[in-house]
Protein backbone atom coordinates (compact mmCIF):
# COMPACT_ATOMS: atom_id res chain seq x y z
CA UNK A 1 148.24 176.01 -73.45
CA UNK A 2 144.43 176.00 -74.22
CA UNK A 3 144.29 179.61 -75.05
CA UNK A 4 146.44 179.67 -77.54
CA UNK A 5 144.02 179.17 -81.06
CA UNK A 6 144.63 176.01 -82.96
CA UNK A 7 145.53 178.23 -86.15
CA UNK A 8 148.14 179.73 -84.11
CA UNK A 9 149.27 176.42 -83.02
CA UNK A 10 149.51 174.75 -86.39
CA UNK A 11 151.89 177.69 -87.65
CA UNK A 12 154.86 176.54 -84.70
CA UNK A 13 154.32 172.84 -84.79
CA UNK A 14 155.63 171.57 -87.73
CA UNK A 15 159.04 173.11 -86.58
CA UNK A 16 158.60 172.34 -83.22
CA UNK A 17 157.62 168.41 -83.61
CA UNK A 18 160.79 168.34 -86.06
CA UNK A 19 162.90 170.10 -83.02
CA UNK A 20 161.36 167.34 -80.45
CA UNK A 21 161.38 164.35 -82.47
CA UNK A 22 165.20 165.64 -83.24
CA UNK A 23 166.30 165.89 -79.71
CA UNK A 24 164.78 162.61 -78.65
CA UNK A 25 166.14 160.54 -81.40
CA UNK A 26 169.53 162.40 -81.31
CA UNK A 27 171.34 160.04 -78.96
CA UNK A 28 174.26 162.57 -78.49
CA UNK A 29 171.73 165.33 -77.41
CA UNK A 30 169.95 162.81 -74.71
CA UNK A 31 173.46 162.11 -73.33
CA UNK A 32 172.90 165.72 -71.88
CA UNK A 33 169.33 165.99 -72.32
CA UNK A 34 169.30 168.95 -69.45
CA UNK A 35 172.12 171.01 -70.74
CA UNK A 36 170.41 170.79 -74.41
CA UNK A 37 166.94 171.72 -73.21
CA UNK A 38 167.82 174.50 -70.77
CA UNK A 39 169.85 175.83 -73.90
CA UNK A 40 166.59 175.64 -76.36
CA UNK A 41 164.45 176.74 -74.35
CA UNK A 42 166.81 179.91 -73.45
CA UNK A 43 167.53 180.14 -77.09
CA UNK A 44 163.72 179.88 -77.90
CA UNK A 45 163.18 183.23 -74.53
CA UNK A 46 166.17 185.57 -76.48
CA UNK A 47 165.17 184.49 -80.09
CA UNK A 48 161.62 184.66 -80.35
CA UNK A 49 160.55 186.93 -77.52
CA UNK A 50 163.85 189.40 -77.40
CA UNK A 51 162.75 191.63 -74.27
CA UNK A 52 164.30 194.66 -74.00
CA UNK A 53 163.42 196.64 -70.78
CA UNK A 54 162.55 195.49 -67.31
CA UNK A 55 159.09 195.17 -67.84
CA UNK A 56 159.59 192.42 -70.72
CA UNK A 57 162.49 190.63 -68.88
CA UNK A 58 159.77 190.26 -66.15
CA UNK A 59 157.38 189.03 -68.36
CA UNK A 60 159.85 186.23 -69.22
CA UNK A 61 160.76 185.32 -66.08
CA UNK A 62 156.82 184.90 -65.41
CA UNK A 63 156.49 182.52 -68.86
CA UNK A 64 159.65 180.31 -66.96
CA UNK A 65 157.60 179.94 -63.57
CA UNK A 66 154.27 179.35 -65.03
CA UNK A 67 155.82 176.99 -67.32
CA UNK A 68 157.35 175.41 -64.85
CA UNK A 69 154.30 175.40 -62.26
CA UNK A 70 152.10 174.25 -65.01
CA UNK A 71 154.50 171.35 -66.29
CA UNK A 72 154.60 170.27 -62.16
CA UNK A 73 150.51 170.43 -61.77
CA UNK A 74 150.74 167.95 -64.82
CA UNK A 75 152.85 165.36 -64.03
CA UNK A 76 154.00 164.94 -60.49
CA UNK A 77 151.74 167.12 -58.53
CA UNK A 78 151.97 170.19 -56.61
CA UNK A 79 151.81 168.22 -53.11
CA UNK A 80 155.89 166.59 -54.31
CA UNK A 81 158.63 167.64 -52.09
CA UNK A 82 161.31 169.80 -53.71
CA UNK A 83 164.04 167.53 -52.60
CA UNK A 84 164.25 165.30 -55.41
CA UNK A 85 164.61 167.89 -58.65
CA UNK A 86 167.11 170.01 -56.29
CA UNK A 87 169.76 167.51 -56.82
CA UNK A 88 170.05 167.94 -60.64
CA UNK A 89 172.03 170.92 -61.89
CA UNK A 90 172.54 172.09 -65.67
CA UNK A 91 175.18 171.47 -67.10
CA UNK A 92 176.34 175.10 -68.04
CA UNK A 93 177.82 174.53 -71.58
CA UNK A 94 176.87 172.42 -74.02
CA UNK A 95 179.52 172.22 -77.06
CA UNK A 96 179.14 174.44 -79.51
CA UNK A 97 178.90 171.50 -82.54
CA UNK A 98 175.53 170.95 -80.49
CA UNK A 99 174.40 174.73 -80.73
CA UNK A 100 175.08 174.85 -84.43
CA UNK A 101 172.69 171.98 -84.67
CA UNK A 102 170.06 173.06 -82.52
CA UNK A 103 169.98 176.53 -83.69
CA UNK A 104 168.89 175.43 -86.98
CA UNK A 105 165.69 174.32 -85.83
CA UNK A 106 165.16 176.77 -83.50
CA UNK A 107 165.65 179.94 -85.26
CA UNK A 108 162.63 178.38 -87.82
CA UNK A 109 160.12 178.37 -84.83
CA UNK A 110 161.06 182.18 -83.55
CA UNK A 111 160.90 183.66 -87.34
CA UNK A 112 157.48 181.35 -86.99
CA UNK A 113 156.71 183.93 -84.05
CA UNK A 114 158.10 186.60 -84.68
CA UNK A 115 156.58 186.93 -87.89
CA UNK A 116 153.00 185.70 -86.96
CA UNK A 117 152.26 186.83 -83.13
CA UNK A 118 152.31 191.07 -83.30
CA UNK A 119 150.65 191.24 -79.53
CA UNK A 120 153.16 191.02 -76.55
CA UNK A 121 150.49 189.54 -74.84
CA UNK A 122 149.97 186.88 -77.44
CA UNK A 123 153.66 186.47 -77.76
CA UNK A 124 153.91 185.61 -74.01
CA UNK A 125 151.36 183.15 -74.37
CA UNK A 126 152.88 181.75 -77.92
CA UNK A 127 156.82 181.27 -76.41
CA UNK A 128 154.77 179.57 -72.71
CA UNK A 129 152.91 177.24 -75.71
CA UNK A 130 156.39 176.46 -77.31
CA UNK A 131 158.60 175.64 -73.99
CA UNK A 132 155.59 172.74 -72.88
CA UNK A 133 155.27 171.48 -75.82
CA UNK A 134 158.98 170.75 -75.80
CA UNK A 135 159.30 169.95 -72.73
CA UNK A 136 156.15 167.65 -73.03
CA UNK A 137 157.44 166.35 -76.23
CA UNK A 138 161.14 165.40 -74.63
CA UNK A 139 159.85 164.26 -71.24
CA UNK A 140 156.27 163.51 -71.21
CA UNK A 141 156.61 160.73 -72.36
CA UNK A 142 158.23 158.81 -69.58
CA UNK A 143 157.13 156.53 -66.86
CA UNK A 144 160.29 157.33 -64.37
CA UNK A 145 159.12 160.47 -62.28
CA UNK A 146 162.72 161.45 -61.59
CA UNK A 147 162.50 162.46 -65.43
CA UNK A 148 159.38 164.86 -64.57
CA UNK A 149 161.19 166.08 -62.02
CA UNK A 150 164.84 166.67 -64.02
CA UNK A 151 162.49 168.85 -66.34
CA UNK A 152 161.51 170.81 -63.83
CA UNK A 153 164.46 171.31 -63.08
CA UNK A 154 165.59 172.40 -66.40
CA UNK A 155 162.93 175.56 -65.83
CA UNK A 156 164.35 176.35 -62.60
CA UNK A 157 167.77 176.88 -64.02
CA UNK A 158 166.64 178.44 -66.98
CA UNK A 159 165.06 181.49 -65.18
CA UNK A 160 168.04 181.29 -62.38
CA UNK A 161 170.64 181.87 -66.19
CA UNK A 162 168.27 183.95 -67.60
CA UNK A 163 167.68 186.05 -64.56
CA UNK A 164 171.86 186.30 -64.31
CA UNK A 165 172.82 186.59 -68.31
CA UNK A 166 169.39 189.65 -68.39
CA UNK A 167 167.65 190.78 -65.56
CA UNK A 168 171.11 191.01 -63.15
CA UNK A 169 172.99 193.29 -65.63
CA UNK A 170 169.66 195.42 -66.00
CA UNK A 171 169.72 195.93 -62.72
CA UNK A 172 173.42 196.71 -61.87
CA UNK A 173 172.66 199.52 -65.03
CA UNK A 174 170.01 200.88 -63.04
CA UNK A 175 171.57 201.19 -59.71
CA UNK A 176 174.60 202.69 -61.38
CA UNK A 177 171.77 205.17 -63.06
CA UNK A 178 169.82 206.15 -59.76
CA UNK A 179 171.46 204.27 -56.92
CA UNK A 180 170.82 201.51 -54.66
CA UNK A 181 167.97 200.62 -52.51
CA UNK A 182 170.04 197.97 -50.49
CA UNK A 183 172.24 199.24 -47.84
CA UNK A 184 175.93 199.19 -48.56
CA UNK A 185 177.13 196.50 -46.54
């Protein structure tokens, strides 16, 4: 993310390269390499950004998809056909022994940003930097595309969970508040 200053940077890298270089030399972690990013990068969304009305889960689900069109524009190009990211799915738990481990590192970049980025708008900008660089970190450095394309992936299901665990419940709250605007079927 060029707009993001390098001082900025330089304050969430340190624990952000330890978080990468963990994951990719963790050979447990690799074994499920989607389930284990889909959960940082979730963990990163409620940690360090913490939305709390519909406005802010909307802003996340906006950092997900420009992540995730950014990441594609990078490394396989817009003009690839969905067809071959479709058929990898997230694994929807990863064992808790794995969580413990991960959290460690993670909760040091969030305290990084939540104690360093005061602007929402910065902050949206700050968690988009921290998700590439991850994902960059975990994945950009392969040759086999199908790897580009399992990262992409890994976005796609994390705004489908985060959209379900948030934004879904939000919503039911709200209907139940001022009714529906679907039809009752």
């Amino acid at each position: 993310m060029p707009y993001i200053d390098t001082d900025r940077r330089q304050l969430i890298d340190a624990p952000l390269n330890d978080l990468i270089e963990w994951v990719k030399w963790n050979l447990l972690l690799m074994e499920h390499r989607m389930g284990v990013s889909a959960y940082i990068i979730l963990k990163i969304l409620t940690d360090a950004y913490a939305p709390k009305n519909y406005s802010e889960y909307n802003e996340v689900m906006g950092i997900l998809e420009c992540a995730r069109q950014e990441y594609k524009r990078r490394t396989v190009g817009i003009d690839k056909t969905q067809k071959i990211y479709d058929r990898f799915a997230i694994y929807p738990d990863v064992d808790i022994s794995l969580r413990d481990l991960v959290d460690v590192r993670i909760e040091s970049i969030a305290r990084k940003i939540n104690h360093n980025i005061s602007l929402v708008e910065k902050k949206c900008g700050v968690v988009n930097y921290v998700i590439t660089r991850f994902l960059v970190g975990v994945y950009g450095d392969v040759v086999d595309p199908t790897d580009h394309y399992e990262a992409l992936s890994v976005l796609k299901e994390c705004k489908r969970e985060y959209y379900r665990k948030y934004v879904a419940p939000y919503e039911d709250e709200a209907i139940e508040r001022n009714g529906d605007v679907y039809p009752i079927a």
